[in-house]
PDB file of N, CA and C in Angstrom:
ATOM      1  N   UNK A   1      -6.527 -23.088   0.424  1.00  0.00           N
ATOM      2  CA  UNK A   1      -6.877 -21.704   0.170  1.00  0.00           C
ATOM      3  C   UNK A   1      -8.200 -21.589  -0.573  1.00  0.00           C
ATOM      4  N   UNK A   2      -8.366 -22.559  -1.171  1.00  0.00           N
ATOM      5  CA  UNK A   2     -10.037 -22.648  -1.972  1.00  0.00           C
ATOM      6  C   UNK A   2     -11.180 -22.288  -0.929  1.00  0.00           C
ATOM      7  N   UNK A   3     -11.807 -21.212  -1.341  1.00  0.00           N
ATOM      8  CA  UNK A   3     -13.174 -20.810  -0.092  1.00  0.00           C
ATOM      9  C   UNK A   3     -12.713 -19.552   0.391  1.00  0.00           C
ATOM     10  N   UNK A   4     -11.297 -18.927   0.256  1.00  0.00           N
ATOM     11  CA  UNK A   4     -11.188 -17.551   1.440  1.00  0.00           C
ATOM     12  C   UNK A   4     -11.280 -16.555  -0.082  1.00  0.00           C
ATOM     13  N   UNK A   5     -11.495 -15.928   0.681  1.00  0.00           N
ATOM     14  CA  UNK A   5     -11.685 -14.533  -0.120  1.00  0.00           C
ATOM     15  C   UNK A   5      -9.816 -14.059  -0.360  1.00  0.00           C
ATOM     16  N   UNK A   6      -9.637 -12.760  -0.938  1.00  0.00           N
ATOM     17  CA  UNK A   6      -8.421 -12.347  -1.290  1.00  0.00           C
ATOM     18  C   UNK A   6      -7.817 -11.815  -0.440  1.00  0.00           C
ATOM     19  N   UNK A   7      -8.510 -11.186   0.715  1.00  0.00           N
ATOM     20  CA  UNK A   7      -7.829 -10.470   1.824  1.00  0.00           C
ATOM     21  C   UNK A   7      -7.671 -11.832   2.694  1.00  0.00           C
ATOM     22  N   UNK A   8      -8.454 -12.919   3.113  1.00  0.00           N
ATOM     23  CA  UNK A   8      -8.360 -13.778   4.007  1.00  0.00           C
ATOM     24  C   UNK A   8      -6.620 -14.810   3.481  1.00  0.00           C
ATOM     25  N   UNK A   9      -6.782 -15.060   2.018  1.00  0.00           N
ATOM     26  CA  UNK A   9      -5.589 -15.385   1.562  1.00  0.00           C
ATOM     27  C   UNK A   9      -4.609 -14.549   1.966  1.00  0.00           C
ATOM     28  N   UNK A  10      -4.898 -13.153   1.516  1.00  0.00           N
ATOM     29  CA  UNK A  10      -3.308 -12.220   1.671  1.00  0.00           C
ATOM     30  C   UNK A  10      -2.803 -12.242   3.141  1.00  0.00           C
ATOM     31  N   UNK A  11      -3.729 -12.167   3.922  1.00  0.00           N
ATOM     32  CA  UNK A  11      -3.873 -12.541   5.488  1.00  0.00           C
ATOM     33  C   UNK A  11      -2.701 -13.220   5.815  1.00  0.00           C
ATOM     34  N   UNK A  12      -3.443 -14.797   5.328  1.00  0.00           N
ATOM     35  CA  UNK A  12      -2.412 -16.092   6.214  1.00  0.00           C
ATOM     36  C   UNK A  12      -1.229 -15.719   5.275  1.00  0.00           C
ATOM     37  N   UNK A  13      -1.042 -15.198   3.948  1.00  0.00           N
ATOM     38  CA  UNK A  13       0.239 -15.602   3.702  1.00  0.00           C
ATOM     39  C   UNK A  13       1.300 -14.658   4.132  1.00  0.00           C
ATOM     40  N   UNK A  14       0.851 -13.058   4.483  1.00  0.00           N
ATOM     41  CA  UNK A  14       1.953 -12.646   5.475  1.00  0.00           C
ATOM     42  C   UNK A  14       1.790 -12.834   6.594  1.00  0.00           C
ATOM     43  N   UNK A  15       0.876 -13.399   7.166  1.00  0.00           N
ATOM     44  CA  UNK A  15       1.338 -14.204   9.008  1.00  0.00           C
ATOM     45  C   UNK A  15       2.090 -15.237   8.689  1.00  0.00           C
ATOM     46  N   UNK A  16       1.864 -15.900   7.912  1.00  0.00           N
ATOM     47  CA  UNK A  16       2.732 -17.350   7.682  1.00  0.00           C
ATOM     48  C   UNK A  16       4.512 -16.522   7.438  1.00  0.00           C
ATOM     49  N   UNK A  17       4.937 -15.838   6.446  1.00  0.00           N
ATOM     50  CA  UNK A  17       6.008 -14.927   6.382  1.00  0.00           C
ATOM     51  C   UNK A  17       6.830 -14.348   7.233  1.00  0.00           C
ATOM     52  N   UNK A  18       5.958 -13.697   7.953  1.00  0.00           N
ATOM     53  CA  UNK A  18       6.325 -12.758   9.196  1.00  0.00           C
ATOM     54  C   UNK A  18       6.798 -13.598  10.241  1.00  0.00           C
ATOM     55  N   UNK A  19       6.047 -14.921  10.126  1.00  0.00           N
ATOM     56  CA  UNK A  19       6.919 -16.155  11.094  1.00  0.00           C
ATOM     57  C   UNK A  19       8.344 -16.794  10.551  1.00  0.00           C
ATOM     58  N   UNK A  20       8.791 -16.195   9.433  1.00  0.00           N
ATOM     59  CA  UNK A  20       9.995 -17.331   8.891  1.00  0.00           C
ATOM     60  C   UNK A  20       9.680 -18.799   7.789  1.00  0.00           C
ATOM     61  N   UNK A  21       8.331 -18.947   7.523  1.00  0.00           N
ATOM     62  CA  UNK A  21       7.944 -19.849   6.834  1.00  0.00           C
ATOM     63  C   UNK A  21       7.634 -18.732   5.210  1.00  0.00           C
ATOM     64  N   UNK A  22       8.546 -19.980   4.569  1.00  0.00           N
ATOM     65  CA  UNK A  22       7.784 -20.334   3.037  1.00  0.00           C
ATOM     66  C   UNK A  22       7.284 -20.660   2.621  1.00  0.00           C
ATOM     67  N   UNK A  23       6.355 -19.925   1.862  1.00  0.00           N
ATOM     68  CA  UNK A  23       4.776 -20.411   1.423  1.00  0.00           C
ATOM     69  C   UNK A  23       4.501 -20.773  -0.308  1.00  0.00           C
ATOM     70  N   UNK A  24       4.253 -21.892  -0.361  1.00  0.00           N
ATOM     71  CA  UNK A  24       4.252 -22.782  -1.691  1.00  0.00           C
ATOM     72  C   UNK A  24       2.926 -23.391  -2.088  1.00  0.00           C
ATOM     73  N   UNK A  25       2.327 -22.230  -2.822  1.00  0.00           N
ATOM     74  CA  UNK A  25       1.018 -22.396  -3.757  1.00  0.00           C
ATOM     75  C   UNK A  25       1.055 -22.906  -4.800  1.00  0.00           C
ATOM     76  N   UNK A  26       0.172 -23.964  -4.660  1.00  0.00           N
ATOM     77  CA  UNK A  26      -0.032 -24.985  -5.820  1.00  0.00           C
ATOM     78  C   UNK A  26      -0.967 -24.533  -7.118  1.00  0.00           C
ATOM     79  N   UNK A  27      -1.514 -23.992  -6.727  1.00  0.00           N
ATOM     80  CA  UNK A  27      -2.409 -22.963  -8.008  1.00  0.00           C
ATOM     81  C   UNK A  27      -2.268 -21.272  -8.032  1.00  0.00           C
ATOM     82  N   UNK A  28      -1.100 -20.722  -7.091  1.00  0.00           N
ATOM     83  CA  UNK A  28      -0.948 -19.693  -7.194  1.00  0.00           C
ATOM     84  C   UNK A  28      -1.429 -18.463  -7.022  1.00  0.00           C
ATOM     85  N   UNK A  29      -1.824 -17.408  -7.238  1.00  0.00           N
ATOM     86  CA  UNK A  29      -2.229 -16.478  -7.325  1.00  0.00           C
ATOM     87  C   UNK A  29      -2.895 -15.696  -8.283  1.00  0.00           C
ATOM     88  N   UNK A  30      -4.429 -14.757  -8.286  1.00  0.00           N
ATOM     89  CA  UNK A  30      -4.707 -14.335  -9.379  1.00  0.00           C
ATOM     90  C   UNK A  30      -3.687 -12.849  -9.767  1.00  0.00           C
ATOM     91  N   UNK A  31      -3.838 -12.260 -10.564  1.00  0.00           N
ATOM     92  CA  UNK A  31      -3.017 -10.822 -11.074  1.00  0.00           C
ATOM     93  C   UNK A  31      -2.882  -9.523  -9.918  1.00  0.00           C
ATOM     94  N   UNK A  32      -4.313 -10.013  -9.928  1.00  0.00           N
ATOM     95  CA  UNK A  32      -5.207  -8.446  -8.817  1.00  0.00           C
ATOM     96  C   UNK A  32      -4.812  -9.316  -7.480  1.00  0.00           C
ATOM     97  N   UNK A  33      -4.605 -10.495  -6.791  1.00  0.00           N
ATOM     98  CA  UNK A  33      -4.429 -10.775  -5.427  1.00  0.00           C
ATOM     99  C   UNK A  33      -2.811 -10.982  -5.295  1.00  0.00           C
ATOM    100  N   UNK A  34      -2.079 -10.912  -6.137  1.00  0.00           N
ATOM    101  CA  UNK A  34      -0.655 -10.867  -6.204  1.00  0.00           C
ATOM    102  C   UNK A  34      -0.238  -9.260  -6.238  1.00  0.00           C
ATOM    103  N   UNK A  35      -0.536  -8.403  -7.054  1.00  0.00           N
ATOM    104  CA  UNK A  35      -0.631  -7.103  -6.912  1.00  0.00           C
ATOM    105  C   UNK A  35      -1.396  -6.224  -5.217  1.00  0.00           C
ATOM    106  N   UNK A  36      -2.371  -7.108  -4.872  1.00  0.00           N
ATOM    107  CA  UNK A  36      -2.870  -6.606  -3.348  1.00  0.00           C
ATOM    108  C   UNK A  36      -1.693  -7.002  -2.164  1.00  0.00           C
ATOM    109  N   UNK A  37      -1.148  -7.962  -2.928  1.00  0.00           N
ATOM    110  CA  UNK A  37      -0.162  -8.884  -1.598  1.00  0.00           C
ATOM    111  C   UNK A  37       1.192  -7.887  -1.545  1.00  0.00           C
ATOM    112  N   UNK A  38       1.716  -7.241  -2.830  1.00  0.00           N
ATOM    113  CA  UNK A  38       2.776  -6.232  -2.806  1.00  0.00           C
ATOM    114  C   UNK A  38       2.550  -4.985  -2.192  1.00  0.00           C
ATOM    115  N   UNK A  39       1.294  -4.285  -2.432  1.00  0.00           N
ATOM    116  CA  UNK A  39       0.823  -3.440  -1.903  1.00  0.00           C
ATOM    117  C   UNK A  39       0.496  -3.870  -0.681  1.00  0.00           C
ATOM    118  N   UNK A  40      -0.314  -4.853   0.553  1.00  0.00           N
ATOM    119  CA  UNK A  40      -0.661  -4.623   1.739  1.00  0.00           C
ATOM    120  C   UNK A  40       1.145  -4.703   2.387  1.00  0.00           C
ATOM    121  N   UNK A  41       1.964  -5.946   1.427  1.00  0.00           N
ATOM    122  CA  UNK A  41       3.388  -5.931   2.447  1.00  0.00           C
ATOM    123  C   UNK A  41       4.098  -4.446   2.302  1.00  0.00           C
ATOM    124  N   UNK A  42       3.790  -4.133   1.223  1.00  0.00           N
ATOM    125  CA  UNK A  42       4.934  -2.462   1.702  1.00  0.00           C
ATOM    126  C   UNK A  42       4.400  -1.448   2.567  1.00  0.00           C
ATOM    127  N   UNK A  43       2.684  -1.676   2.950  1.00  0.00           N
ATOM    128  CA  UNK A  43       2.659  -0.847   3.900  1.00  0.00           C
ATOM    129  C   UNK A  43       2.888  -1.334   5.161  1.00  0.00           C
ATOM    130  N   UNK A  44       3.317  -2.702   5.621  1.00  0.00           N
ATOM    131  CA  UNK A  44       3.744  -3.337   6.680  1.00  0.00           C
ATOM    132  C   UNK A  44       5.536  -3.438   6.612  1.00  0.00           C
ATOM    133  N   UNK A  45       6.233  -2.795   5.825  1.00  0.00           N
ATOM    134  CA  UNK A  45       7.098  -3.372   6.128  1.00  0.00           C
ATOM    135  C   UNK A  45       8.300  -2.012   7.206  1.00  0.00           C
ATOM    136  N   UNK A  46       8.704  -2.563   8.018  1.00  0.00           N
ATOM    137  CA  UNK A  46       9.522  -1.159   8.637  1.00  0.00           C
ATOM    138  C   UNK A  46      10.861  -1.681   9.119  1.00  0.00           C
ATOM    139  N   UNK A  47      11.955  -0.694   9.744  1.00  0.00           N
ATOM    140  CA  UNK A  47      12.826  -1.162   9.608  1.00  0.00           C
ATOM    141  C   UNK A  47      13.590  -2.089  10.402  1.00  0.00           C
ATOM    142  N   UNK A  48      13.221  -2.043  11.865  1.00  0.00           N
ATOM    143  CA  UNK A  48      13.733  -2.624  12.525  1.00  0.00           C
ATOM    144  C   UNK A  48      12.665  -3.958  12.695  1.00  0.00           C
ATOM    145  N   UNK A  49      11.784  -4.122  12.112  1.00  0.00           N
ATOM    146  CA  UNK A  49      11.318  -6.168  12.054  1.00  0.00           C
ATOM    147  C   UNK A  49      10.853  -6.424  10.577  1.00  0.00           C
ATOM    148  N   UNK A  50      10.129  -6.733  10.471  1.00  0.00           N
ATOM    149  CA  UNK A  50       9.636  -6.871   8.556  1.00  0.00           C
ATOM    150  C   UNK A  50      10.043  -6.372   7.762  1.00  0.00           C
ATOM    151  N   UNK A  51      10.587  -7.182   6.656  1.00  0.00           N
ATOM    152  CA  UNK A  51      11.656  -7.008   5.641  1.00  0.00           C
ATOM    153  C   UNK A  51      11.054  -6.803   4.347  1.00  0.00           C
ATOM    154  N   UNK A  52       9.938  -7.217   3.959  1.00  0.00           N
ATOM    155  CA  UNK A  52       8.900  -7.811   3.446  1.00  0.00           C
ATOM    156  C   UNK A  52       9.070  -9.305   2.551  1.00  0.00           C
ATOM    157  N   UNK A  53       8.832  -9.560   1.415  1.00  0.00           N
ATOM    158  CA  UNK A  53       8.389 -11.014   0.856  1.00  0.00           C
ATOM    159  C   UNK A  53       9.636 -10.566  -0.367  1.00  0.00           C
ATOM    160  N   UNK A  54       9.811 -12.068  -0.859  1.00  0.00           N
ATOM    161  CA  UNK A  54      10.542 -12.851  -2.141  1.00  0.00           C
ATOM    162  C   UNK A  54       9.124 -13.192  -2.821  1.00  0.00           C
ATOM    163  N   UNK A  55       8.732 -12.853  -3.743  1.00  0.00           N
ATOM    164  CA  UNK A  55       7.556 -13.654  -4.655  1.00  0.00           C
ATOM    165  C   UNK A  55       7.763 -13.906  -6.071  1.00  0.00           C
ATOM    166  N   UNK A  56       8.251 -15.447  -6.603  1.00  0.00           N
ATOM    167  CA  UNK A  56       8.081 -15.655  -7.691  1.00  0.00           C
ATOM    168  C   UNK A  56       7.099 -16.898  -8.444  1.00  0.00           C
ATOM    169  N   UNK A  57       6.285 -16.651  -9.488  1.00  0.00           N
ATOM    170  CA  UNK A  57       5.960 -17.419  -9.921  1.00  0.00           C
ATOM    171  C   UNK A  57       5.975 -18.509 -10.787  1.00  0.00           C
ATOM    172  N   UNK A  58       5.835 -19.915 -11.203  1.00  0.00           N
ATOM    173  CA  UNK A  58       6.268 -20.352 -12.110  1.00  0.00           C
ATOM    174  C   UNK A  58       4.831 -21.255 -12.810  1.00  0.00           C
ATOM    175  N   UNK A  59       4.908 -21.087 -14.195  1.00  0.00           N
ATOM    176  CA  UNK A  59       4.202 -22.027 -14.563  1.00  0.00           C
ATOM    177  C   UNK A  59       4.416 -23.178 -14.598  1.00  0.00           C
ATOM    178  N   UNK A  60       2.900 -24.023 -14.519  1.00  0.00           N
ATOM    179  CA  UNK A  60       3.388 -25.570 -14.420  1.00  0.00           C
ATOM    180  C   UNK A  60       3.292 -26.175 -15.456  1.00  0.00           C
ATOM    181  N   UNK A  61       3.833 -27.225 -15.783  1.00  0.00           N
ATOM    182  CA  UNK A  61       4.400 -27.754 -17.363  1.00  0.00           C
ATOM    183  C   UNK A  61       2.594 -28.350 -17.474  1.00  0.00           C
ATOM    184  N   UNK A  62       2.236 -28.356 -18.644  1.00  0.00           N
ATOM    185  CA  UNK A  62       0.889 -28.933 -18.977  1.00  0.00           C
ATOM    186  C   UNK A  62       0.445 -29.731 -18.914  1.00  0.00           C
ATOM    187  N   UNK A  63       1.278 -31.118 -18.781  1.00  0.00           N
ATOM    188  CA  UNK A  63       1.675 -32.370 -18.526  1.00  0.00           C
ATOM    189  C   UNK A  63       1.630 -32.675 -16.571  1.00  0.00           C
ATOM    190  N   UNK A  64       2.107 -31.906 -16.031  1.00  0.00           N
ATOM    191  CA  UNK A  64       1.910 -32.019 -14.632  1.00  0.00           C
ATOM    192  C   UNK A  64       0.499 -31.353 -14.254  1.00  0.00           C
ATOM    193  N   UNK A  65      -0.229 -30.981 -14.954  1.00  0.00           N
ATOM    194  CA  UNK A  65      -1.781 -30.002 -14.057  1.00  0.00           C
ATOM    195  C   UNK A  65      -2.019 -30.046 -14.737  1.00  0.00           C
ATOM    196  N   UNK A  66      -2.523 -31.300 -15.790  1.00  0.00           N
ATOM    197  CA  UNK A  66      -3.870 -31.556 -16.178  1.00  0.00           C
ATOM    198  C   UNK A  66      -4.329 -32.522 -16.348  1.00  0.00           C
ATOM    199  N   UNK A  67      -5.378 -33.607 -16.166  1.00  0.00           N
ATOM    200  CA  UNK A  67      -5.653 -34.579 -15.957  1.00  0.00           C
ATOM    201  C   UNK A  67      -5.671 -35.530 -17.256  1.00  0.00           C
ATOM    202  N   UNK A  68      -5.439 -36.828 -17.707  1.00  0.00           N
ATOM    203  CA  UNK A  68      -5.723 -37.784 -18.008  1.00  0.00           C
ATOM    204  C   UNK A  68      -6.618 -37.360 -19.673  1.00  0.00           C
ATOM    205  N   UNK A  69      -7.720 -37.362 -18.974  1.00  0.00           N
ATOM    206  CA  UNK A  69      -8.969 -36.937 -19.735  1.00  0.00           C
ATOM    207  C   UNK A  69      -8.703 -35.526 -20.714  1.00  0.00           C
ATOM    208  N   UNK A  70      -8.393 -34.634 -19.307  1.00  0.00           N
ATOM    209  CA  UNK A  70      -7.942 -32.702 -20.149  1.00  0.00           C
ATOM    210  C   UNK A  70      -7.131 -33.329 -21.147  1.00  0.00           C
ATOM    211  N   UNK A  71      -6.002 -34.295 -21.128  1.00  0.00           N
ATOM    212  CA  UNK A  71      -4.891 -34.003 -22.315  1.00  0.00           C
ATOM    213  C   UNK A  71      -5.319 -34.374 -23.279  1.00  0.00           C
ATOM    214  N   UNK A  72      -6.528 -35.656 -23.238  1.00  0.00           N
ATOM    215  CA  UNK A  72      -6.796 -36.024 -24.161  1.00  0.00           C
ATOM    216  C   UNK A  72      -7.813 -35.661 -25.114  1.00  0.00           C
ATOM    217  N   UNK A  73      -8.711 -34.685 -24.311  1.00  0.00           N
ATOM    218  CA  UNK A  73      -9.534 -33.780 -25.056  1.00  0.00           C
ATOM    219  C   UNK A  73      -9.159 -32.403 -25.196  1.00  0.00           C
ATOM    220  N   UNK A  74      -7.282 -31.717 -25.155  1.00  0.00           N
ATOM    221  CA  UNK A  74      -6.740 -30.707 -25.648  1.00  0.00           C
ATOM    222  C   UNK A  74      -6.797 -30.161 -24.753  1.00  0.00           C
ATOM    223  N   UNK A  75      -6.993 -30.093 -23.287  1.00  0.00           N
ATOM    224  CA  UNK A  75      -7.286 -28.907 -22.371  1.00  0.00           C
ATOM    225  C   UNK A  75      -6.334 -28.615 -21.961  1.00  0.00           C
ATOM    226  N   UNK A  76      -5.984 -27.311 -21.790  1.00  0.00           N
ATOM    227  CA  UNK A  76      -5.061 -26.555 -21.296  1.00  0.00           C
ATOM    228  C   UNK A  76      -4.994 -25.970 -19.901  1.00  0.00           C
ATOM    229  N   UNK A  77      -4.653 -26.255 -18.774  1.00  0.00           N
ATOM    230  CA  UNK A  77      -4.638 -25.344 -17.320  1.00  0.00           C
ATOM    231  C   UNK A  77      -3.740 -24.308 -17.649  1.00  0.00           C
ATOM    232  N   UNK A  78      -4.090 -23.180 -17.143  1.00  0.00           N
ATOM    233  CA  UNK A  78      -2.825 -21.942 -16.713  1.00  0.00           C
ATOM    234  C   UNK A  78      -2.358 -21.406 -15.598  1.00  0.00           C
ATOM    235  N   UNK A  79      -2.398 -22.657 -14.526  1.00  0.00           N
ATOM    236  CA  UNK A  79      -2.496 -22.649 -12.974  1.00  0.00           C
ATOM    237  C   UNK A  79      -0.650 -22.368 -12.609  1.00  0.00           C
ATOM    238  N   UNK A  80      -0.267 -22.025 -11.543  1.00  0.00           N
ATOM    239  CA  UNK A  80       0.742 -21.617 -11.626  1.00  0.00           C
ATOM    240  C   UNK A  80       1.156 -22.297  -9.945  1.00  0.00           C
ATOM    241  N   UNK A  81       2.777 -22.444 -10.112  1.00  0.00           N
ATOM    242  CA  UNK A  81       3.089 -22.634  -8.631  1.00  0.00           C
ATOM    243  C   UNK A  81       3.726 -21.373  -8.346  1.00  0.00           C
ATOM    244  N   UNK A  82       3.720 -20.418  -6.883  1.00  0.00           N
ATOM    245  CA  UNK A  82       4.074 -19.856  -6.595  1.00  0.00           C
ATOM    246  C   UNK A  82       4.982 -20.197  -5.330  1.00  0.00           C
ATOM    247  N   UNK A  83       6.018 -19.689  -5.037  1.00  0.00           N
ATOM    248  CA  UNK A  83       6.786 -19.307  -3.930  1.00  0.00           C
ATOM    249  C   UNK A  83       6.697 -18.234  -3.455  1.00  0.00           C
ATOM    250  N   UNK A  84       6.801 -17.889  -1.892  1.00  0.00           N
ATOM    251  CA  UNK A  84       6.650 -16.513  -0.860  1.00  0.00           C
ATOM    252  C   UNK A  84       7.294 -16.986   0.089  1.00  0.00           C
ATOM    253  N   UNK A  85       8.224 -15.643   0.679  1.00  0.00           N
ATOM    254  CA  UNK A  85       8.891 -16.221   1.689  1.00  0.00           C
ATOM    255  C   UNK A  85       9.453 -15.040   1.924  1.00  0.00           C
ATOM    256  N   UNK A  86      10.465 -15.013   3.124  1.00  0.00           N
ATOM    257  CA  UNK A  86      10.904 -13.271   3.862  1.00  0.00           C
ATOM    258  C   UNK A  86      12.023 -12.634   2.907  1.00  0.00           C
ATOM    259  N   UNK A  87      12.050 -11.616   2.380  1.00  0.00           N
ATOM    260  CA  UNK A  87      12.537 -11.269   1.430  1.00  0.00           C
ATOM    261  C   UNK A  87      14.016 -11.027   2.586  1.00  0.00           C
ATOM    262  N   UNK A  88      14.730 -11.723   3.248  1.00  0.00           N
ATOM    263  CA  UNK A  88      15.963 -11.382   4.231  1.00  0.00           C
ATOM    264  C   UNK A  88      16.663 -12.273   4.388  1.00  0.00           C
ATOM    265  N   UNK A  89      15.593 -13.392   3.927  1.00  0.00           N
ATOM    266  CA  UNK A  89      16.257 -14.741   4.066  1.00  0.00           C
ATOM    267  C   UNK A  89      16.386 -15.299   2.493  1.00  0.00           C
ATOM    268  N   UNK A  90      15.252 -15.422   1.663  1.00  0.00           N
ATOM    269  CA  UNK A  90      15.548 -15.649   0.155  1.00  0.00           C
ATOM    270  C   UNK A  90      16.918 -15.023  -0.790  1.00  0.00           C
ATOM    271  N   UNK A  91      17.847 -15.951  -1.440  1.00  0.00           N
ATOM    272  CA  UNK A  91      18.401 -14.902  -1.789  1.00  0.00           C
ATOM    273  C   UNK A  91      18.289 -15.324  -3.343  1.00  0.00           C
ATOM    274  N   UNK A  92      17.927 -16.372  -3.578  1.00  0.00           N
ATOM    275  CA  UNK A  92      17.249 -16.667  -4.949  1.00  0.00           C
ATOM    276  C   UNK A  92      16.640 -17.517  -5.342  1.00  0.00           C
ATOM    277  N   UNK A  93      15.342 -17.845  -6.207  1.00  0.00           N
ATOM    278  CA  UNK A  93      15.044 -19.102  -6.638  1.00  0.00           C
ATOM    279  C   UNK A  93      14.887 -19.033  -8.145  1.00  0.00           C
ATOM    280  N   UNK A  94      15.026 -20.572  -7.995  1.00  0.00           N
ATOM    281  CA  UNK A  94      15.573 -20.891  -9.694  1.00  0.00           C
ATOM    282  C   UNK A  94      14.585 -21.748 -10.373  1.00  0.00           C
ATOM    283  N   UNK A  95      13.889 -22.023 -11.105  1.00  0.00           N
ATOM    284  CA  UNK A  95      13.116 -23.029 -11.741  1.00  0.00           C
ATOM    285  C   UNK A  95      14.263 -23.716 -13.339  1.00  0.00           C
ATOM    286  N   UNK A  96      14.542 -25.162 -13.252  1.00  0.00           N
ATOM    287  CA  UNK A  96      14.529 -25.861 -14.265  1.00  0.00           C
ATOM    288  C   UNK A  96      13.122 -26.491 -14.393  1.00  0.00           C
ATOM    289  N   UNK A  97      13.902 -27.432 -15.319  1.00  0.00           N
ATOM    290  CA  UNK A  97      12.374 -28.098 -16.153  1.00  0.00           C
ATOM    291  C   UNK A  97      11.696 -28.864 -15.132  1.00  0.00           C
ATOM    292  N   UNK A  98      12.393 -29.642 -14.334  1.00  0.00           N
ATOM    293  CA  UNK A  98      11.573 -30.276 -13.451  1.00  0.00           C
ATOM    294  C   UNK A  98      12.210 -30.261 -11.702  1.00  0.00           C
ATOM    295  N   UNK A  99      12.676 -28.488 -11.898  1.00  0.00           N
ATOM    296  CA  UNK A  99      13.105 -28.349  -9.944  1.00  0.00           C
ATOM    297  C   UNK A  99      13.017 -27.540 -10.070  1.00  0.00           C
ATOM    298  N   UNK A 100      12.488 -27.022  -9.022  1.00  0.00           N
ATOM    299  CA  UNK A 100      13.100 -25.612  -8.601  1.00  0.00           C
ATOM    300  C   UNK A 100      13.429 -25.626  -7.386  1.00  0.00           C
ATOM    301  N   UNK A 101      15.073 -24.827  -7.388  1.00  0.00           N
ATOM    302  CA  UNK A 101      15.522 -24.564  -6.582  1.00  0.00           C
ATOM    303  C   UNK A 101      15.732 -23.321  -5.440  1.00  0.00           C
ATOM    304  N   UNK A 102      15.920 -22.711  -4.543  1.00  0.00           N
ATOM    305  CA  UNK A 102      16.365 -21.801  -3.304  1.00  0.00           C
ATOM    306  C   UNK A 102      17.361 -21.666  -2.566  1.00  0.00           C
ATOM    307  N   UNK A 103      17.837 -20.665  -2.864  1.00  0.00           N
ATOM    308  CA  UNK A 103      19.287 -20.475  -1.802  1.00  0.00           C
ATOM    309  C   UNK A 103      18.506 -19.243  -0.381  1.00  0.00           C
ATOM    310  N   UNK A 104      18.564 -20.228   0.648  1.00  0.00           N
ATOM    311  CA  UNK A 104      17.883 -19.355   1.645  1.00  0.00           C
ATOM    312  C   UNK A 104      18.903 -19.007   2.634  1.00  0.00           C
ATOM    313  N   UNK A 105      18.967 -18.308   3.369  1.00  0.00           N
ATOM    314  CA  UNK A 105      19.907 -18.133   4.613  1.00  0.00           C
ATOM    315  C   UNK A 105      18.867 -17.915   5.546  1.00  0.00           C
ATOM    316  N   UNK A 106      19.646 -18.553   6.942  1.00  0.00           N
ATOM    317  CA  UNK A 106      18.681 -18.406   8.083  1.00  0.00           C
ATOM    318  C   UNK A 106      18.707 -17.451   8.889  1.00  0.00           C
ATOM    319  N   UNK A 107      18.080 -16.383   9.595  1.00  0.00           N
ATOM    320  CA  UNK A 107      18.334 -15.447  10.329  1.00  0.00           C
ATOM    321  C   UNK A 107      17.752 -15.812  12.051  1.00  0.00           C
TER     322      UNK A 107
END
């Protein structure tokens, strides 16, 4: 996703959706392109096909996303993993300390 703009992101990730795939960002989303992604899916969503999206985020422990060097000179990332996926099929996800889990059903 590094290089697209916010609409080209919001793009693939409801085509990717709208197909039945879950989409798992490794650095996540900014405030304003997570807020555009709620807003473009509710004006796509209707009743008889698109359901719209499940979106939760989780932070990543400080220790997993940051390098070697960052820990040792105090650096902090605030990069986040996100999950997206058809809000019809998600029916929950869970983060422990080191899983996170999904109860999906298939349609």
């Amino acid at each position: 996703m590094n290089g697209k703009t916010s609409m080209e992101k919001i793009r693939l990730i409801l085509d990717s959706v709208r197909e039945g795939d879950i989409v798992v960002l490794e650095s996540g989303l900014t405030p304003d392109e997570e807020s555009k992604l709620i807003e473009v899916t509710m004006s796509e969503i209707n009743p008889d096909g698109f359901s719209g999206i499940e979106i939760e985020s989780f932070p990543q422990s400080e220790t997993s996303n940051t390098t070697l060097l960052g820990r040792l000179m105090g650096a902090q990332e605030t990069s986040k993993l996100t999950v997206i996926g058809p809000a019809n099929q998600i029916q929950s996800l869970h983060k422990d300390e080191t899983l996170i889990s999904a109860l999906i059903s298939r349609q």
